[in-house]
C-alpha atoms as a PDB file:
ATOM      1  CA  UNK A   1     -19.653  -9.692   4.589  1.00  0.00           C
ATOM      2  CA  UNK A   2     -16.136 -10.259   3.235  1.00  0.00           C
ATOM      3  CA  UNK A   3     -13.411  -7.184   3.175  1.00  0.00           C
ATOM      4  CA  UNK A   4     -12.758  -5.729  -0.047  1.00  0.00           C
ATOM      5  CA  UNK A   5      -9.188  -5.225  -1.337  1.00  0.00           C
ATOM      6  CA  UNK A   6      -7.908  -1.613  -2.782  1.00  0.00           C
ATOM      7  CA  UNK A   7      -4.743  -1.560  -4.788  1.00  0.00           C
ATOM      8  CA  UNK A   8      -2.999   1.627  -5.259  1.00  0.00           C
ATOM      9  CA  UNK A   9      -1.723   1.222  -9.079  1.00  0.00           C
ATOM     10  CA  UNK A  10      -1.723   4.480  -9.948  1.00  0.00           C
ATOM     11  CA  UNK A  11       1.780   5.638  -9.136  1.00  0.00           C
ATOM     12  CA  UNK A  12       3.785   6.858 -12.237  1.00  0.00           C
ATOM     13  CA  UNK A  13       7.485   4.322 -11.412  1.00  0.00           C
ATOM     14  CA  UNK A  14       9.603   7.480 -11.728  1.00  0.00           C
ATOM     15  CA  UNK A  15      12.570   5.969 -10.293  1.00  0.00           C
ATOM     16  CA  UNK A  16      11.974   2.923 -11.592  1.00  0.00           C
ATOM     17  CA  UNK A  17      11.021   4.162 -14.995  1.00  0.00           C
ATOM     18  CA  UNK A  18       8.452   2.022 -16.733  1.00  0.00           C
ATOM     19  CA  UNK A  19       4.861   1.071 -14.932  1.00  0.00           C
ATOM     20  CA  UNK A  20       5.889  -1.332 -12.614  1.00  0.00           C
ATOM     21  CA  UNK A  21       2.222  -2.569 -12.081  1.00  0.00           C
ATOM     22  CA  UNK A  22       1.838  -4.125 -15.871  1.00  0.00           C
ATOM     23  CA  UNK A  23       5.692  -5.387 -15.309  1.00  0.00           C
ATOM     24  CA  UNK A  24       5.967  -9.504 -15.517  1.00  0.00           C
ATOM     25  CA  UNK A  25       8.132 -11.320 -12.521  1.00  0.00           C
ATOM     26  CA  UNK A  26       6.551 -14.592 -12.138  1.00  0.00           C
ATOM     27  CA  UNK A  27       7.954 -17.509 -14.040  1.00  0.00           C
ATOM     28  CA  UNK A  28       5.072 -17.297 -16.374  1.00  0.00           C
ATOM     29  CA  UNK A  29       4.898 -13.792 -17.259  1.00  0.00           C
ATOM     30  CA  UNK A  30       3.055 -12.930 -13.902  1.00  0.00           C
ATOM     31  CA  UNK A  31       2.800  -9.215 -12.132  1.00  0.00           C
ATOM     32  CA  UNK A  32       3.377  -8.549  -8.382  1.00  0.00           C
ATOM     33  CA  UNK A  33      -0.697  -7.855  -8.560  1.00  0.00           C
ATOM     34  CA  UNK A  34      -0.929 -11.643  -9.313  1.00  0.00           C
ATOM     35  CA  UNK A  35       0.196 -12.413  -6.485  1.00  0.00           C
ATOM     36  CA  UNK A  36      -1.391 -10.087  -3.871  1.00  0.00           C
ATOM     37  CA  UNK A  37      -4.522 -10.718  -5.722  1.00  0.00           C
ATOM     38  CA  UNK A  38      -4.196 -14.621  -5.478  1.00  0.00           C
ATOM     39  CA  UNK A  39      -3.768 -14.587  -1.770  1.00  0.00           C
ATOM     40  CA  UNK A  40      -6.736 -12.514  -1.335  1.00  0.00           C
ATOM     41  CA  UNK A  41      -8.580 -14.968  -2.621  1.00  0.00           C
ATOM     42  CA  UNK A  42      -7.526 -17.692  -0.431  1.00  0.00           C
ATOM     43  CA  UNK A  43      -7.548 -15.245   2.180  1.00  0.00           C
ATOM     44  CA  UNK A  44     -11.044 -14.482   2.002  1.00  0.00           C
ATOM     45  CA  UNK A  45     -11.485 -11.006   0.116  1.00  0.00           C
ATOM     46  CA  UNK A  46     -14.666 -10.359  -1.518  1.00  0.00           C
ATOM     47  CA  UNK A  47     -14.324  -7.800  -4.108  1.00  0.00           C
ATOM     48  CA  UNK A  48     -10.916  -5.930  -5.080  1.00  0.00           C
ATOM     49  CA  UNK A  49     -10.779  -2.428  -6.658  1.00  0.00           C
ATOM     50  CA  UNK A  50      -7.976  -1.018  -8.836  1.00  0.00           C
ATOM     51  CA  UNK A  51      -7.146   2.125  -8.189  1.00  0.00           C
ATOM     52  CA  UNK A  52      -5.865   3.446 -11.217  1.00  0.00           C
ATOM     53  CA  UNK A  53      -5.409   6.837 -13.430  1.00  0.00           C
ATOM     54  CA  UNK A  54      -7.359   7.293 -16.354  1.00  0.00           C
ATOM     55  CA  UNK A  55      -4.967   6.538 -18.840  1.00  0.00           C
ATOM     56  CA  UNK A  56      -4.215   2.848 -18.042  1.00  0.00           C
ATOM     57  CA  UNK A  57      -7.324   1.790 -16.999  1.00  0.00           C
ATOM     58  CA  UNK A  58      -8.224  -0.094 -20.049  1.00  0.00           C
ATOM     59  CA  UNK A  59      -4.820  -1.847 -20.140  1.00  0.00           C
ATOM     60  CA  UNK A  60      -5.043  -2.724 -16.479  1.00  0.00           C
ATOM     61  CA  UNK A  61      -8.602  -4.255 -17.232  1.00  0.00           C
ATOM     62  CA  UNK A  62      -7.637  -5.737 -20.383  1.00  0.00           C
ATOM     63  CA  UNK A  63      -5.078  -7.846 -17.775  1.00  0.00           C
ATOM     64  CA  UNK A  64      -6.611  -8.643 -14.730  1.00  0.00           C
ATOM     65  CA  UNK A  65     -10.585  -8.796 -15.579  1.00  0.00           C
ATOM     66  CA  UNK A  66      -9.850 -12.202 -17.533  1.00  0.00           C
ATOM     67  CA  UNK A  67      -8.204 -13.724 -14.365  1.00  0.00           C
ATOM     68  CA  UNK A  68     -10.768 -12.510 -11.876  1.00  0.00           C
ATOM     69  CA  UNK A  69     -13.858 -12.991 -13.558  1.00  0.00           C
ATOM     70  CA  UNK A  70     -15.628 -15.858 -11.598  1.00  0.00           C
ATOM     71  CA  UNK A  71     -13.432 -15.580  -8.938  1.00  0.00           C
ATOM     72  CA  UNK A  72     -14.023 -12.562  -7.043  1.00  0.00           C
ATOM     73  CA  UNK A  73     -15.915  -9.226  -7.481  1.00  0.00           C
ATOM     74  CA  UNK A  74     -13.474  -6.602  -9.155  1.00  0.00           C
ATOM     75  CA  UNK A  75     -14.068  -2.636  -9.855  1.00  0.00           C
ATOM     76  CA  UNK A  76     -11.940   0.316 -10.478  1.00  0.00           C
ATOM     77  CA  UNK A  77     -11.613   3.538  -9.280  1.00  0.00           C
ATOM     78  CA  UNK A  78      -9.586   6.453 -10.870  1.00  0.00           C
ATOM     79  CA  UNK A  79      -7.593   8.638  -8.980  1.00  0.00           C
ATOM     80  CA  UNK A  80      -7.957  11.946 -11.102  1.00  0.00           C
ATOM     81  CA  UNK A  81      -6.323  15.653 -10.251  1.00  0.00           C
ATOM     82  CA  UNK A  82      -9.436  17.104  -9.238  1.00  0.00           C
ATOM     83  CA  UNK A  83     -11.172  14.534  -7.602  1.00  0.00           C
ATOM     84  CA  UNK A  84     -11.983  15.866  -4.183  1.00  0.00           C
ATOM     85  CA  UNK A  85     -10.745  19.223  -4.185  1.00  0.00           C
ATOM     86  CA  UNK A  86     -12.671  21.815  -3.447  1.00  0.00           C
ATOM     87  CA  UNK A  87     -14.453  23.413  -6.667  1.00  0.00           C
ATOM     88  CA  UNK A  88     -13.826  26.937  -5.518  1.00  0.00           C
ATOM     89  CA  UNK A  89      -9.939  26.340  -5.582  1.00  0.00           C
ATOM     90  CA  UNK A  90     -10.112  25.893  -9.079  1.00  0.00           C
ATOM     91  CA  UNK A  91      -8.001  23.867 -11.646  1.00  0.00           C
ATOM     92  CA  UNK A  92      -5.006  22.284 -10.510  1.00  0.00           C
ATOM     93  CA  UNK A  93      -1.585  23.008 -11.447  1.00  0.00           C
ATOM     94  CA  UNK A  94       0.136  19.300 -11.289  1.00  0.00           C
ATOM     95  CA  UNK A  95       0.851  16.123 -13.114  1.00  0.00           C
ATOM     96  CA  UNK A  96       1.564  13.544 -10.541  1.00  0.00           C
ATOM     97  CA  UNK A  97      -1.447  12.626  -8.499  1.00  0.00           C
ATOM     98  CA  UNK A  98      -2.221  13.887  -5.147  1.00  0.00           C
ATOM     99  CA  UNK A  99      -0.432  10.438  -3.127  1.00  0.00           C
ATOM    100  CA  UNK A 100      -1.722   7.132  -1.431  1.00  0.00           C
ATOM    101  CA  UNK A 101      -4.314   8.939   0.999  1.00  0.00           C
ATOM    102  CA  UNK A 102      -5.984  10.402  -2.036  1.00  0.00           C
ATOM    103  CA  UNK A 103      -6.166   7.566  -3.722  1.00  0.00           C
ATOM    104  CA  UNK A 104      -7.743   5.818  -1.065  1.00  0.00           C
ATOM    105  CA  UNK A 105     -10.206   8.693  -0.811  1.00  0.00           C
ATOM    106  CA  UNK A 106     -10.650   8.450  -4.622  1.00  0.00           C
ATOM    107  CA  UNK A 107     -12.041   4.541  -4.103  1.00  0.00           C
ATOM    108  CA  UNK A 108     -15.252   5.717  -1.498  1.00  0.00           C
ATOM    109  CA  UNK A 109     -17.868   5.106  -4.087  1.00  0.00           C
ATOM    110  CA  UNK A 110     -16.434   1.443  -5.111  1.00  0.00           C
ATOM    111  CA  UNK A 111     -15.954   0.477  -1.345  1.00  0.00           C
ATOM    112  CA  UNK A 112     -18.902  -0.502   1.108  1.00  0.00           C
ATOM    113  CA  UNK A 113     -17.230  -2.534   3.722  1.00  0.00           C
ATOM    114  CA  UNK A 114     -14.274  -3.100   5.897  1.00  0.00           C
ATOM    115  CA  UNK A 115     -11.135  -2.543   3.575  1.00  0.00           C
ATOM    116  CA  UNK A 116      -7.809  -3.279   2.946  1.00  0.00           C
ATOM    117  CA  UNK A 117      -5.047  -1.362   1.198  1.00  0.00           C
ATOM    118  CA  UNK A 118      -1.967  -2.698  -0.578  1.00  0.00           C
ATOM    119  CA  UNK A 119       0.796  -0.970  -3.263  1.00  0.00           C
ATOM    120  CA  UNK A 120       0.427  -2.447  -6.300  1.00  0.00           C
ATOM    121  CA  UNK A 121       4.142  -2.978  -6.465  1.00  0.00           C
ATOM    122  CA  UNK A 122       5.211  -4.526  -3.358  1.00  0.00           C
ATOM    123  CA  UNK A 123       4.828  -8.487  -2.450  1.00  0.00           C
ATOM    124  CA  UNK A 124       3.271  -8.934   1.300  1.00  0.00           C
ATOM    125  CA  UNK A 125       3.314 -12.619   1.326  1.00  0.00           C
ATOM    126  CA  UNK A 126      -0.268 -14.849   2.212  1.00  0.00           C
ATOM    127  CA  UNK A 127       0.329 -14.551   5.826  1.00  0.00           C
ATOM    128  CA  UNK A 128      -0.874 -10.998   5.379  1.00  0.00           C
ATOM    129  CA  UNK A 129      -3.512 -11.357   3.541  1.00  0.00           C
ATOM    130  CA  UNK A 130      -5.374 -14.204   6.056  1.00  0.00           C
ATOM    131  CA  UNK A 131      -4.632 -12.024   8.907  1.00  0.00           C
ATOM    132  CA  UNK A 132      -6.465  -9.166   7.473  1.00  0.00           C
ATOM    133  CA  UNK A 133      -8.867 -10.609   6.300  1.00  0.00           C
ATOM    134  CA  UNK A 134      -9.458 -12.277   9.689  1.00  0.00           C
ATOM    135  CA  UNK A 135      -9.392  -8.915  11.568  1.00  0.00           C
ATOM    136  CA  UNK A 136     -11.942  -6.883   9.111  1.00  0.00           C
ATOM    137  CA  UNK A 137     -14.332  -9.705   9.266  1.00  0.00           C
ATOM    138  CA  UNK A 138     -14.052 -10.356  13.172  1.00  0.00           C
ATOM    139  CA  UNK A 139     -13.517  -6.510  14.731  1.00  0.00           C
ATOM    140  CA  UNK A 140     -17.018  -5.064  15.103  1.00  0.00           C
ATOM    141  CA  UNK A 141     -15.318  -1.658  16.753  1.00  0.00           C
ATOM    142  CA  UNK A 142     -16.154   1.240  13.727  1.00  0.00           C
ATOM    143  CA  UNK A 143     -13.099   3.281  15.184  1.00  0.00           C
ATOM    144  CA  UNK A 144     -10.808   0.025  15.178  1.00  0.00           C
ATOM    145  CA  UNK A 145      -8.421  -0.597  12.536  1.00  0.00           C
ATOM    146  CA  UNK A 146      -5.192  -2.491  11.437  1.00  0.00           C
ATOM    147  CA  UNK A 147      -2.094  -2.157   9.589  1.00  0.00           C
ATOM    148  CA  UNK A 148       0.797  -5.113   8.588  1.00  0.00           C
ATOM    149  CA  UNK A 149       4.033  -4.059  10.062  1.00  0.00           C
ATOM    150  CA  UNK A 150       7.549  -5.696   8.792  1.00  0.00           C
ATOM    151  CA  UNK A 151      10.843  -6.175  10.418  1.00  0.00           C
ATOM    152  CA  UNK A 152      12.966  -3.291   8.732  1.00  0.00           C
ATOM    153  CA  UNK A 153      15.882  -5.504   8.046  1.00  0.00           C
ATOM    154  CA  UNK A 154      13.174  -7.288   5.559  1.00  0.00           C
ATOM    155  CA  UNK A 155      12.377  -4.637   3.368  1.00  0.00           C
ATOM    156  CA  UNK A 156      15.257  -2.653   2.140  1.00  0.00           C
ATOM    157  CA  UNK A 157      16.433  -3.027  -1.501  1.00  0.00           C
ATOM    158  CA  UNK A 158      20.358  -3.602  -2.430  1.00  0.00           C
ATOM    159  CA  UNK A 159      20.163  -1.099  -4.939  1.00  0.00           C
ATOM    160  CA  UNK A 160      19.428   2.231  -3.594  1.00  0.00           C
ATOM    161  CA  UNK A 161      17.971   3.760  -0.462  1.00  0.00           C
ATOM    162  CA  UNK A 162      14.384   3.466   0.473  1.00  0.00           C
ATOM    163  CA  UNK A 163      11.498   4.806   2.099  1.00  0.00           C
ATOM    164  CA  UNK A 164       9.458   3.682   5.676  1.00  0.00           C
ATOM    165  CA  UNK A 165       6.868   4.512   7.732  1.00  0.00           C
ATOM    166  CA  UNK A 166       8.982   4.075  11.319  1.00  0.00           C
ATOM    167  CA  UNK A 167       6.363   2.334  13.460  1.00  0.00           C
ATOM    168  CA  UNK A 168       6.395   2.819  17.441  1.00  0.00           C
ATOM    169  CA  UNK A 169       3.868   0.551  19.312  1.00  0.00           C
ATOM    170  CA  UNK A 170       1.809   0.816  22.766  1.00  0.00           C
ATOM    171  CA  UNK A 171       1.331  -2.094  24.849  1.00  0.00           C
ATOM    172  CA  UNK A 172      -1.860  -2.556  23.749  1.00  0.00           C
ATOM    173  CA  UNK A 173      -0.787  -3.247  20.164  1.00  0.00           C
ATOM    174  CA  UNK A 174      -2.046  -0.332  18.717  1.00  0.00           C
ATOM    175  CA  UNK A 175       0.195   1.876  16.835  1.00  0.00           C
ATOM    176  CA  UNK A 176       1.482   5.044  18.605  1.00  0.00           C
ATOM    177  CA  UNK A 177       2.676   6.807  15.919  1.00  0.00           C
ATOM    178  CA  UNK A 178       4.470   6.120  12.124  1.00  0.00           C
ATOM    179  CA  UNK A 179       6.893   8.529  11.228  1.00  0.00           C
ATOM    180  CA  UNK A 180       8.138   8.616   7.240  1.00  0.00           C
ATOM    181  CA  UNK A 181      12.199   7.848   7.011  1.00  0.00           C
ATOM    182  CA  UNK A 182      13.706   8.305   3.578  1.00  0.00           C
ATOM    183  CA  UNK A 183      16.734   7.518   2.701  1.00  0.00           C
ATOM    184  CA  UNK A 184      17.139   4.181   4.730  1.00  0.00           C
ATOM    185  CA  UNK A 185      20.190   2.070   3.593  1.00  0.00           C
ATOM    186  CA  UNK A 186      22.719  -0.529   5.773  1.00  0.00           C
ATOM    187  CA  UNK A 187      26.430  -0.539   6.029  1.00  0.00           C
ATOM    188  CA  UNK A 188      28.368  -2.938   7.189  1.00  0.00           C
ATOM    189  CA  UNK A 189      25.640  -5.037   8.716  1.00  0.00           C
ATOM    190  CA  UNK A 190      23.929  -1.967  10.373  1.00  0.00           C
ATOM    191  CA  UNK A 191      20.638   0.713   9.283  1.00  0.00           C
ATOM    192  CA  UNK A 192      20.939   4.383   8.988  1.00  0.00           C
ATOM    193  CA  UNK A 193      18.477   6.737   7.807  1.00  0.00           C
ATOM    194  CA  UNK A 194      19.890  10.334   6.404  1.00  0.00           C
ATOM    195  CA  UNK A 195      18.104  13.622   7.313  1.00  0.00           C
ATOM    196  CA  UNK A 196      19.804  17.124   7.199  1.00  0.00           C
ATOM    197  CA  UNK A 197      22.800  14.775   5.926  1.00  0.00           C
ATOM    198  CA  UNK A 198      22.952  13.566   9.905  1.00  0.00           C
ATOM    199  CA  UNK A 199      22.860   9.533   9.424  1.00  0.00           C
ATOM    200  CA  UNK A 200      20.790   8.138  12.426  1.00  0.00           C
ATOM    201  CA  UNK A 201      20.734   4.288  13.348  1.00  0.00           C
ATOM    202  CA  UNK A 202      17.751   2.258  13.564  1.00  0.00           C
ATOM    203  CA  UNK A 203      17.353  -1.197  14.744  1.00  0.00           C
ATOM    204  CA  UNK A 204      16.978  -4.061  12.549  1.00  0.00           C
ATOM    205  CA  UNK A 205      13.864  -4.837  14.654  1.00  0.00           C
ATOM    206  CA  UNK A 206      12.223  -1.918  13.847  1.00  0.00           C
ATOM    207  CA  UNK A 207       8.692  -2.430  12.809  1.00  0.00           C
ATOM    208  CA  UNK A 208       7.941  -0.804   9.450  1.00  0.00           C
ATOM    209  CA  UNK A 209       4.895   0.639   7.409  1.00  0.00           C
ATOM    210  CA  UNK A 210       4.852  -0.835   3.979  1.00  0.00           C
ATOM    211  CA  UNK A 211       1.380   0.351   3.135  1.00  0.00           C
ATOM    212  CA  UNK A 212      -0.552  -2.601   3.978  1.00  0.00           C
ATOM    213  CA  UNK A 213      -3.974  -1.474   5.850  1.00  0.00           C
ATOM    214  CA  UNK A 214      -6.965  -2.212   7.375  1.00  0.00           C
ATOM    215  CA  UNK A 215     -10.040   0.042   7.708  1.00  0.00           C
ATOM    216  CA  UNK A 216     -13.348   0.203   8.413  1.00  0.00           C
ATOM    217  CA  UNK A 217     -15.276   2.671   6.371  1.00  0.00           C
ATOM    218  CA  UNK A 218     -15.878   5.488   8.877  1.00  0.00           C
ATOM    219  CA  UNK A 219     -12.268   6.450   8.031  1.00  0.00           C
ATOM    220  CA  UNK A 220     -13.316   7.929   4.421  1.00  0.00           C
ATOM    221  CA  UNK A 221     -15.224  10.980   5.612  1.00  0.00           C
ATOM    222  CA  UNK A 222     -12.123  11.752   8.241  1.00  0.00           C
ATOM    223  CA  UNK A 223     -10.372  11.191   5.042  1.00  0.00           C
ATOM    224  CA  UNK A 224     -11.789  13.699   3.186  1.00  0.00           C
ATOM    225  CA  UNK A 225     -12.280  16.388   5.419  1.00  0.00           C
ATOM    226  CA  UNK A 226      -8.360  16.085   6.627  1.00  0.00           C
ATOM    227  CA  UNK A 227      -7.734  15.812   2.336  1.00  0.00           C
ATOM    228  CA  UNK A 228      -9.954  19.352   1.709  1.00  0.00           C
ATOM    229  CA  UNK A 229      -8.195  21.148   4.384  1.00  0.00           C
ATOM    230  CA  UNK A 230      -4.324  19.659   2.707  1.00  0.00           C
ATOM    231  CA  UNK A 231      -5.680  20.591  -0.627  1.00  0.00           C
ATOM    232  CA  UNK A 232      -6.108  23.931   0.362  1.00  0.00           C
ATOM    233  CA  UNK A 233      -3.011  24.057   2.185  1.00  0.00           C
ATOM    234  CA  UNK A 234      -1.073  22.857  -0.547  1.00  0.00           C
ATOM    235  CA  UNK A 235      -2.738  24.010  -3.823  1.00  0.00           C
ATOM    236  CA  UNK A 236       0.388  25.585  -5.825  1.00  0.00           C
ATOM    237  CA  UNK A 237       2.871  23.013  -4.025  1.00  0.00           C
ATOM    238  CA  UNK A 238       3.116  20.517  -7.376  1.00  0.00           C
ATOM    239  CA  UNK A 239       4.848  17.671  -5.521  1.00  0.00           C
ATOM    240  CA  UNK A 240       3.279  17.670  -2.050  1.00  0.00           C
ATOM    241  CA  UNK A 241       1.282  14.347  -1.282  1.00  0.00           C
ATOM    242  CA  UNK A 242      -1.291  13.285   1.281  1.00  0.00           C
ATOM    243  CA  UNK A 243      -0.628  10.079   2.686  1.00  0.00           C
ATOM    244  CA  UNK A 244      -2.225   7.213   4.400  1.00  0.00           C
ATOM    245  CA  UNK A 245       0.000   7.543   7.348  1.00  0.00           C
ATOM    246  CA  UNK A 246      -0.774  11.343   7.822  1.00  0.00           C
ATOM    247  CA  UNK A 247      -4.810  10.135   8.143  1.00  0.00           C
ATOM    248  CA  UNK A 248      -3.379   7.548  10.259  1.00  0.00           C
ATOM    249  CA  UNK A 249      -1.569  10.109  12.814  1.00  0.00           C
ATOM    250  CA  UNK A 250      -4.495  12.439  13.041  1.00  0.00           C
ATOM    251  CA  UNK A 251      -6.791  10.075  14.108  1.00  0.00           C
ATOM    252  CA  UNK A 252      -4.590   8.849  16.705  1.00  0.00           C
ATOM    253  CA  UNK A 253      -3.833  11.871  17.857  1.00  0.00           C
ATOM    254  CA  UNK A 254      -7.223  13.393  17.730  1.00  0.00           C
ATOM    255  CA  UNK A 255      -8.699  10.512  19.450  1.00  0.00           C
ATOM    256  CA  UNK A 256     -10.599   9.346  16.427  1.00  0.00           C
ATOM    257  CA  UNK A 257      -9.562   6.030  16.069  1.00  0.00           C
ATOM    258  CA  UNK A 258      -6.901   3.300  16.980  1.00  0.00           C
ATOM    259  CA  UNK A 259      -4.370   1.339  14.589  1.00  0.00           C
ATOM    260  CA  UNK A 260      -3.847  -1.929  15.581  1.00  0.00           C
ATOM    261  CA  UNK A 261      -0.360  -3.432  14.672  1.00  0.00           C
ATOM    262  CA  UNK A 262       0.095  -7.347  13.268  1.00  0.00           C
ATOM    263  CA  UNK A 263       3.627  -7.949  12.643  1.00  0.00           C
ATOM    264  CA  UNK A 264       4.416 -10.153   9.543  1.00  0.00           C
ATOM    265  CA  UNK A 265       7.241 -12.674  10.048  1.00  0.00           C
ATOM    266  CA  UNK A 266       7.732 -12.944   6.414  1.00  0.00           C
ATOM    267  CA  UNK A 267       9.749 -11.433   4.170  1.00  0.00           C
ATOM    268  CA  UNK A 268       8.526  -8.470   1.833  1.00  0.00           C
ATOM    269  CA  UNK A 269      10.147  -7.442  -1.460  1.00  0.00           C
ATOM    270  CA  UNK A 270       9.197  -5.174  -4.160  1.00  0.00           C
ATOM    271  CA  UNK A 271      10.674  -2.661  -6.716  1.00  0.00           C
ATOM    272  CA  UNK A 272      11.953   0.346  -5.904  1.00  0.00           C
ATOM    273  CA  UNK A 273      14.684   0.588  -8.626  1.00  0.00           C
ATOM    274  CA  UNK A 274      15.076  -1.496 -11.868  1.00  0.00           C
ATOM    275  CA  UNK A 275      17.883  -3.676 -10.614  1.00  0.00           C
ATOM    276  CA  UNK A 276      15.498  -4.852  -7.962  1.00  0.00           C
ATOM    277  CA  UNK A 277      13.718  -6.345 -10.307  1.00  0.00           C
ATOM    278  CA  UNK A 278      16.351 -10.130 -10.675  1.00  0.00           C
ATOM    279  CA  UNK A 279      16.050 -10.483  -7.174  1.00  0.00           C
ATOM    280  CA  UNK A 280      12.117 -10.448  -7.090  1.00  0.00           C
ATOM    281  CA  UNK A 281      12.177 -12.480  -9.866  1.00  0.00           C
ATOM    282  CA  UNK A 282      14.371 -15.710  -8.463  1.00  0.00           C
ATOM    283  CA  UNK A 283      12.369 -14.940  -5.258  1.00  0.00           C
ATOM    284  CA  UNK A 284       8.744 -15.543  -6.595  1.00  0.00           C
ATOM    285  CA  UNK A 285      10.599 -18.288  -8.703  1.00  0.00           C
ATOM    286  CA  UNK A 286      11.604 -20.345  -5.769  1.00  0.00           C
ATOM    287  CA  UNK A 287       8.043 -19.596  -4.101  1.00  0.00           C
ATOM    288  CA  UNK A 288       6.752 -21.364  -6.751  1.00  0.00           C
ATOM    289  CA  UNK A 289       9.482 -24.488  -6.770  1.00  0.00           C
ATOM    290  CA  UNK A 290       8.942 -24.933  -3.009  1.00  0.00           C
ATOM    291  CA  UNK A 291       5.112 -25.278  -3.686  1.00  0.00           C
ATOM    292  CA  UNK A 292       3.911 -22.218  -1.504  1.00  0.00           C
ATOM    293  CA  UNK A 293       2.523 -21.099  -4.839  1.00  0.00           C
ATOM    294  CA  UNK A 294       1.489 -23.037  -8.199  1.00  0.00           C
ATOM    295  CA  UNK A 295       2.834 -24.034 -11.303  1.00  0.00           C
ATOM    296  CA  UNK A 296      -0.032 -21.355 -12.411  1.00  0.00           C
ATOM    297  CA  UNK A 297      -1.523 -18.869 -10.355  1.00  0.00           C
ATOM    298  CA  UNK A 298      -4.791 -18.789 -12.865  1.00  0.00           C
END
C-alpha cells in the first residue's frame, strides 16, 4: 500500500506576512506545494492530505484539486481550536492553532497507512521524497520510523535568524534526541545560535530537523494521549505549541519507538521572511533550466 503525504498548511506566515502556502515562486506562477507534491508523485505517494484551517480550505482546494485529480488520491483535514481537547476543559482562549504535532493529530481520520509529513512552505528536494517513500513501504517494524535530516549550513535564510530541530544521532542511525534552536544565524563564515543572549557555535555539519517525517500509524494514539495531557497543561498559555519533535522525544525516551535518520545531501530552501522569497524564486528557476524539473509541473 503506498504512504500517504500530510502537508501542514495551516500556519498563519506571521513573520512573513501573507499565506505563504497560496504564494507563486515557480516560473509559471507555481507554489512551494507544487513542488513537494510533484515529487511525491514520482516518488511513489498514494494519497496526500492538506492540512488546513477552516477558512482557506476552499481556496486551497480551488488550487490544488484541479492538478491532482487523476493523479493521486487527495483529502483535507482541518486543524480547528478544539479539535482534540478535552471537552471538560472547555472553550479555548486562542487564535493561532495549537502547532505541527496537533496538526498531525488533527489528520488521524484522513490517514490509514504509513505517513509522511512535510511544511507546506519549505522545498525538500526529490531525493527526499523517494527515500521516504522507500522506507514507509519497505519497514514492516510498527514502532519504526524516519525523519529527513539536512546539513545546517543548507538551511539558514540570509535575511533573518531561523529556527532547527538540533539532531544528535546513535550509531545505529536512529535519532537520539532533537533539540529546538532559535535564533540560528552565521557570521563571518561560522553558526551561532542565541539563548539567554549567550551565542553558542554549532557545526556546519550539524544535522537538522526541517519537519520532514516518517510514521507509521501507531504514533497517532501516542499522539493524542501526550496532546490531552499538553492541552491540559497549557490551556490559558495562548502561544504555547505542541510539536512533532516533542512526540518524537517522548517516544524515544519512553521506549516507545525509534526515529531513524536519512540525511539529505541536497539543498533545502524555503520562506521564513519576505526577502527570502527572490532567492527561492531564481532557485526553482534554475531547477527548471537544468531539466531536474519541467517546463510545467502539470
Amino acid at each position: 500500500m503506498k504512504p500517504t503525504l500530510l502537508i501542514l498548511a495551516a500556519g498563519m506566515g506571521s513573520r512573513y506576512g501573507g499565506i505563504k502556502q497560496l504564494d507563486q515562486f515557480g516560473p509559471n506562477g507555481e507554489t512551494i506545494i507544487d513542488y513537494s507534491l510533484f515529487d511525491a508523485i514520482r516518488g511513489g505517494f498514494g494519497k496526500v492530505v492538506f492540512i488546513v484551517r477552516e477558512e482557506i480550505r476552499d481556496e486551497m482546494e480551488a488550487v490544488f484539486a484541479p492538478k491532482l485529480q487523476g493523479l493521486i488520491d487527495y483529502d483535507f483535514a482541518i486543524q480547528g481550536i478544539q479539535s482534540y481537547v478535552p471537552e471538560d476543559l472547555g472553550t479555548v482562549e486562542r487564535t493561532k492553532p495549537w502547532g505541527t504535532g496537533h496538526a498531525m493529530l488533527c489528520a488521524w481520520e484522513q490517514t490509514s497507512t504509513p505517513f509522511a509529513v512535510i511544511n507546506a512552505d519549505d522545498f525538500y528536494g526529490r531525493e527526499a521524497f523517494a527515500t521516504m517513500a522507500e522506507f514507509l513501504q519497505s519497514d514492516t517494524d510498527d514502532t519504526q520510523h524516519a525523519m529527513i535530516g539536512y546539513e545546517l549550513k543548507r538551511t539558514l535564510s540570509e535575511n533573518g535568524t531561523v529556527s532547527r530541530g538540533v539532531c544528535v544521532v546513535n550509531s545505529d542511525g536512529n535519532l537520539s534526541s532533537v533539540v529546538e534552536r532559535t535564533k540560528i544565524s552565521s557570521d563571518l563564515g561560522k553558526i551561532y545560535f542565541e539563548e539567554d543572549e549567550i551565542m553558542t557555535e554549532l557545526s556546519a555539519e550539524t544535522i537538522v530537523s526541517m519537519n520532514f517525517w516518517g510514521f507509521k500509524p501507531s504514533v497517532f494514539p501516542i499522539t493524542k494521549n501526550l496532546f490531552e495531557a499538553y492541552a491540559r497543561a497549557n490551556f490559558t498559555t495562548p502561544k504555547a505549541e505542541f510539536y512533532i519533535p516533542y512526540i518524537v522525544t517522548n517516544m524515544i525516551f519512553n521506549d516507545l519507538g525509534k526515529c531513524r535518520v536519512f540525511t539529505s545531501q541536497s539543498d533545502w530552501f524555503g520562506v521564513t521572511y519576505p526577502e527570502d522569497k527572490p532567492t527561492v524564486q531564481a532557485a526553482l528557476s534554475e531547477l527548471h533550466t537544468s531539466g531536474k524539473y519541467p517546463s510545467n509541473l502539470w
